[in-house]
C-alpha atoms as a PDB file:
ATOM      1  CA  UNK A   1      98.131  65.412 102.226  1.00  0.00           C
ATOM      2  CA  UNK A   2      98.010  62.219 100.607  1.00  0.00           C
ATOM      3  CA  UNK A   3      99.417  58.912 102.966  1.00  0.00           C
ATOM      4  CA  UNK A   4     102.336  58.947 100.361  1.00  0.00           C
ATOM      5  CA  UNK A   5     103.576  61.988 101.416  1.00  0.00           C
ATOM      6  CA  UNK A   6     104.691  60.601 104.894  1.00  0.00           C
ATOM      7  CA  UNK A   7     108.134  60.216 104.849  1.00  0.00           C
ATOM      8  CA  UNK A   8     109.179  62.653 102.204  1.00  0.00           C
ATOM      9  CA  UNK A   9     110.685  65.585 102.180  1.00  0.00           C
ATOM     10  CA  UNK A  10     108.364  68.875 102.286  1.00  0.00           C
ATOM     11  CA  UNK A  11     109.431  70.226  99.025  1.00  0.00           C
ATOM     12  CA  UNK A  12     108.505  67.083  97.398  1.00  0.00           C
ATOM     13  CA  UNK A  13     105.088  67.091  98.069  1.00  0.00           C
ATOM     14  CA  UNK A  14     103.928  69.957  96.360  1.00  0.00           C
ATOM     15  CA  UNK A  15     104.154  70.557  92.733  1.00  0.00           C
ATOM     16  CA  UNK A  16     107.819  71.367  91.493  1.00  0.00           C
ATOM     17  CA  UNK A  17     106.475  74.987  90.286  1.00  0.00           C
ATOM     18  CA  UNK A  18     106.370  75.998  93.292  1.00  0.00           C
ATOM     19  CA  UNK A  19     108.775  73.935  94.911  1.00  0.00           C
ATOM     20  CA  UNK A  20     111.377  77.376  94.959  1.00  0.00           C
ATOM     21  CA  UNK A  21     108.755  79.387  96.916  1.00  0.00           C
ATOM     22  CA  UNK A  22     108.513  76.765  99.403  1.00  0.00           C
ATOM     23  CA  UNK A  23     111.874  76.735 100.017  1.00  0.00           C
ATOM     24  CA  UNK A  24     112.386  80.257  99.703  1.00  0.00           C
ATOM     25  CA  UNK A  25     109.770  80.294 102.786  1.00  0.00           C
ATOM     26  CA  UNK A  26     110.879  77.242 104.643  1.00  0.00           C
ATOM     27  CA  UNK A  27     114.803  79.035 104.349  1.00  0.00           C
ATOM     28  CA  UNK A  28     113.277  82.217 105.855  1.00  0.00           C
ATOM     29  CA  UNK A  29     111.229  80.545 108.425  1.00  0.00           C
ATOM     30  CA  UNK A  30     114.473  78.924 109.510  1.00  0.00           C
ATOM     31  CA  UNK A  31     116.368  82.267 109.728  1.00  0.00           C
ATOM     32  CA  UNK A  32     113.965  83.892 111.698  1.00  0.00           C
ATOM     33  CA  UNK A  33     113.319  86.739 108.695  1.00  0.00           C
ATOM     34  CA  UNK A  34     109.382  85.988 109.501  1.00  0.00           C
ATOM     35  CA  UNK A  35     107.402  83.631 111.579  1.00  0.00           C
ATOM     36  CA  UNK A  36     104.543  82.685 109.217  1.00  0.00           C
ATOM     37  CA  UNK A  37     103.432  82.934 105.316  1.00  0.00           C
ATOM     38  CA  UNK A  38      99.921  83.140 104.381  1.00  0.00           C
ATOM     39  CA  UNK A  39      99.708  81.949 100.353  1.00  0.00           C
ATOM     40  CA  UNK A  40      95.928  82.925  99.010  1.00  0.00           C
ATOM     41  CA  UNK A  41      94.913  80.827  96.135  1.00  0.00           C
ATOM     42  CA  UNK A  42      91.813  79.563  93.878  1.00  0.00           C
ATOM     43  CA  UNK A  43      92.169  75.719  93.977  1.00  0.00           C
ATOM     44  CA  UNK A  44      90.070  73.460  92.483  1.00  0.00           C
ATOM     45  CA  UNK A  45      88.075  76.281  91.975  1.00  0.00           C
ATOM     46  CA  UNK A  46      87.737  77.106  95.779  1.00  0.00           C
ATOM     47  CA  UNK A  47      89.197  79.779  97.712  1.00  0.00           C
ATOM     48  CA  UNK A  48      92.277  78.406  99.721  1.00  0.00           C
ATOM     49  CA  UNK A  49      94.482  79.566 102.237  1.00  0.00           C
ATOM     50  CA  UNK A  50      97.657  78.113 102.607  1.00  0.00           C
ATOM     51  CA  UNK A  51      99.537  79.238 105.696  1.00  0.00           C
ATOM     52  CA  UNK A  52     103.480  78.482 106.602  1.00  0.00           C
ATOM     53  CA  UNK A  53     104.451  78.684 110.672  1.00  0.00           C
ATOM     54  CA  UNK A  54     107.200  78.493 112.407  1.00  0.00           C
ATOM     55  CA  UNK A  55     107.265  75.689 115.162  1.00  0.00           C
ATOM     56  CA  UNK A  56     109.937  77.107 117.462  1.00  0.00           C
ATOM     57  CA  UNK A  57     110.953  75.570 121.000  1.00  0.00           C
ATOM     58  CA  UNK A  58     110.823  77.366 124.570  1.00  0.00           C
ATOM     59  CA  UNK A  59     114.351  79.080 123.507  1.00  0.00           C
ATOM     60  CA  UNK A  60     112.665  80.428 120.220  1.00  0.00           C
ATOM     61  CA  UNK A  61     114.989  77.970 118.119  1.00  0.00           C
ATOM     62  CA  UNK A  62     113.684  76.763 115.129  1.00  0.00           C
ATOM     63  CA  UNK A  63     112.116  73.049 115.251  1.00  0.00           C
ATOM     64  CA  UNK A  64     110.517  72.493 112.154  1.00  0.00           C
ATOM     65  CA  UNK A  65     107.433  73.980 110.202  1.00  0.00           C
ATOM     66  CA  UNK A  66     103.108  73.386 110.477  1.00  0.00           C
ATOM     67  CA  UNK A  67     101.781  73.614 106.235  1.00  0.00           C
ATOM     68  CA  UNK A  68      97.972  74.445 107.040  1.00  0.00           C
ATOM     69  CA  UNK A  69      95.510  74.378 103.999  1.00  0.00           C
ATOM     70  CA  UNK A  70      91.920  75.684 104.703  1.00  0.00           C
ATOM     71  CA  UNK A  71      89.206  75.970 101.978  1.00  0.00           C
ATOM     72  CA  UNK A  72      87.789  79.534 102.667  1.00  0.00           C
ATOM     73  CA  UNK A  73      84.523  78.517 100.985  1.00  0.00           C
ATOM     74  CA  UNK A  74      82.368  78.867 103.792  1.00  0.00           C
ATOM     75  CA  UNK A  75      83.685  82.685 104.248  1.00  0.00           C
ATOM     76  CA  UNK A  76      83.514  83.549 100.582  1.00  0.00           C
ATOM     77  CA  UNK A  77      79.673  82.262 101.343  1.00  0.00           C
ATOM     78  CA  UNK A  78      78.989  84.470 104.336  1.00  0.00           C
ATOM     79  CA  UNK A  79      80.411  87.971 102.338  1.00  0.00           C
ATOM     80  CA  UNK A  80      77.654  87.539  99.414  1.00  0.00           C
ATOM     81  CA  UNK A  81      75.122  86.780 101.790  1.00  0.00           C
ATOM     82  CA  UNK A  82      76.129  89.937 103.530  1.00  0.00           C
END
Protein backbone atom coordinates (compact mmCIF):
# COMPACT_ATOMS: atom_id res chain seq x y z
CA UNK A 1 0.00 0.00 0.00
CA UNK A 2 0.60 3.46 -0.70
CA UNK A 3 2.49 5.68 2.46
CA UNK A 4 -1.02 7.41 2.65
CA UNK A 5 -2.64 4.57 3.76
CA UNK A 6 -0.78 4.56 7.20
CA UNK A 7 -2.99 5.70 9.62
CA UNK A 8 -6.32 4.92 8.10
CA UNK A 9 -8.69 2.70 8.65
CA UNK A 10 -8.53 -0.76 6.58
CA UNK A 11 -11.74 -0.32 4.82
CA UNK A 12 -10.61 2.92 3.54
CA UNK A 13 -7.90 1.86 1.64
CA UNK A 14 -9.38 -0.19 -0.83
CA UNK A 15 -11.88 0.88 -3.31
CA UNK A 16 -15.46 1.52 -1.77
CA UNK A 17 -16.87 -1.45 -4.14
CA UNK A 18 -15.54 -3.63 -2.26
CA UNK A 19 -15.32 -1.97 0.88
CA UNK A 20 -18.63 -4.42 2.16
CA UNK A 21 -16.63 -7.61 1.39
CA UNK A 22 -13.86 -6.42 3.39
CA UNK A 23 -15.79 -5.89 6.16
CA UNK A 24 -17.91 -8.73 5.72
CA UNK A 25 -14.38 -10.67 6.07
CA UNK A 26 -12.69 -8.53 8.63
CA UNK A 27 -16.36 -9.09 10.86
CA UNK A 28 -15.89 -12.87 10.34
CA UNK A 29 -12.26 -12.95 10.99
CA UNK A 30 -13.13 -11.26 14.27
CA UNK A 31 -15.81 -13.86 15.20
CA UNK A 32 -13.78 -16.66 14.65
CA UNK A 33 -16.34 -18.03 11.63
CA UNK A 34 -12.85 -18.60 9.59
CA UNK A 35 -9.24 -17.86 10.05
CA UNK A 36 -8.20 -16.67 6.56
CA UNK A 37 -9.79 -15.48 3.02
CA UNK A 38 -8.02 -16.06 -0.11
CA UNK A 39 -9.64 -13.35 -2.89
CA UNK A 40 -8.26 -14.49 -6.61
CA UNK A 41 -8.26 -11.66 -9.00
CA UNK A 42 -6.86 -10.29 -12.53
CA UNK A 43 -5.31 -6.88 -11.59
CA UNK A 44 -3.70 -4.74 -13.73
CA UNK A 45 -3.91 -7.44 -15.93
CA UNK A 46 -1.87 -9.86 -13.62
CA UNK A 47 -2.98 -12.69 -11.69
CA UNK A 48 -3.31 -11.65 -7.92
CA UNK A 49 -3.91 -13.24 -4.81
CA UNK A 50 -5.21 -11.41 -2.11
CA UNK A 51 -5.24 -13.28 1.18
CA UNK A 52 -7.07 -12.11 4.67
CA UNK A 53 -5.50 -13.80 8.17
CA UNK A 54 -6.30 -13.75 11.32
CA UNK A 55 -3.50 -12.45 13.76
CA UNK A 56 -4.65 -14.06 16.99
CA UNK A 57 -2.63 -13.99 20.43
CA UNK A 58 -1.31 -17.11 22.56
CA UNK A 59 -5.11 -17.37 23.98
CA UNK A 60 -6.44 -17.53 20.29
CA UNK A 61 -8.12 -13.96 20.82
CA UNK A 62 -8.39 -11.93 18.01
CA UNK A 63 -5.57 -9.08 17.61
CA UNK A 64 -6.00 -7.63 14.42
CA UNK A 65 -5.68 -8.80 10.67
CA UNK A 66 -2.29 -9.37 7.96
CA UNK A 67 -3.92 -8.07 4.02
CA UNK A 68 -1.23 -10.00 1.81
CA UNK A 69 -1.25 -9.21 -2.02
CA UNK A 70 1.01 -11.46 -4.23
CA UNK A 71 1.18 -11.16 -8.07
CA UNK A 72 0.93 -14.90 -9.15
CA UNK A 73 2.66 -14.03 -12.43
CA UNK A 74 5.59 -16.01 -12.01
CA UNK A 75 3.22 -19.26 -11.39
CA UNK A 76 0.85 -18.50 -14.23
CA UNK A 77 4.49 -18.56 -16.15
CA UNK A 78 5.67 -21.92 -14.88
CA UNK A 79 1.97 -23.82 -15.86
CA UNK A 80 2.38 -22.82 -19.76
CA UNK A 81 5.81 -23.74 -19.72
CA UNK A 82 4.69 -27.02 -18.31
Amino acid sequence: RPEAALDREVYFCHPARIEPMVRAVITDLKAGVRDSEDVWMMKNGRPTLVRYMAVRDADGSYVGTMEAVQDLSFAEKHFREM
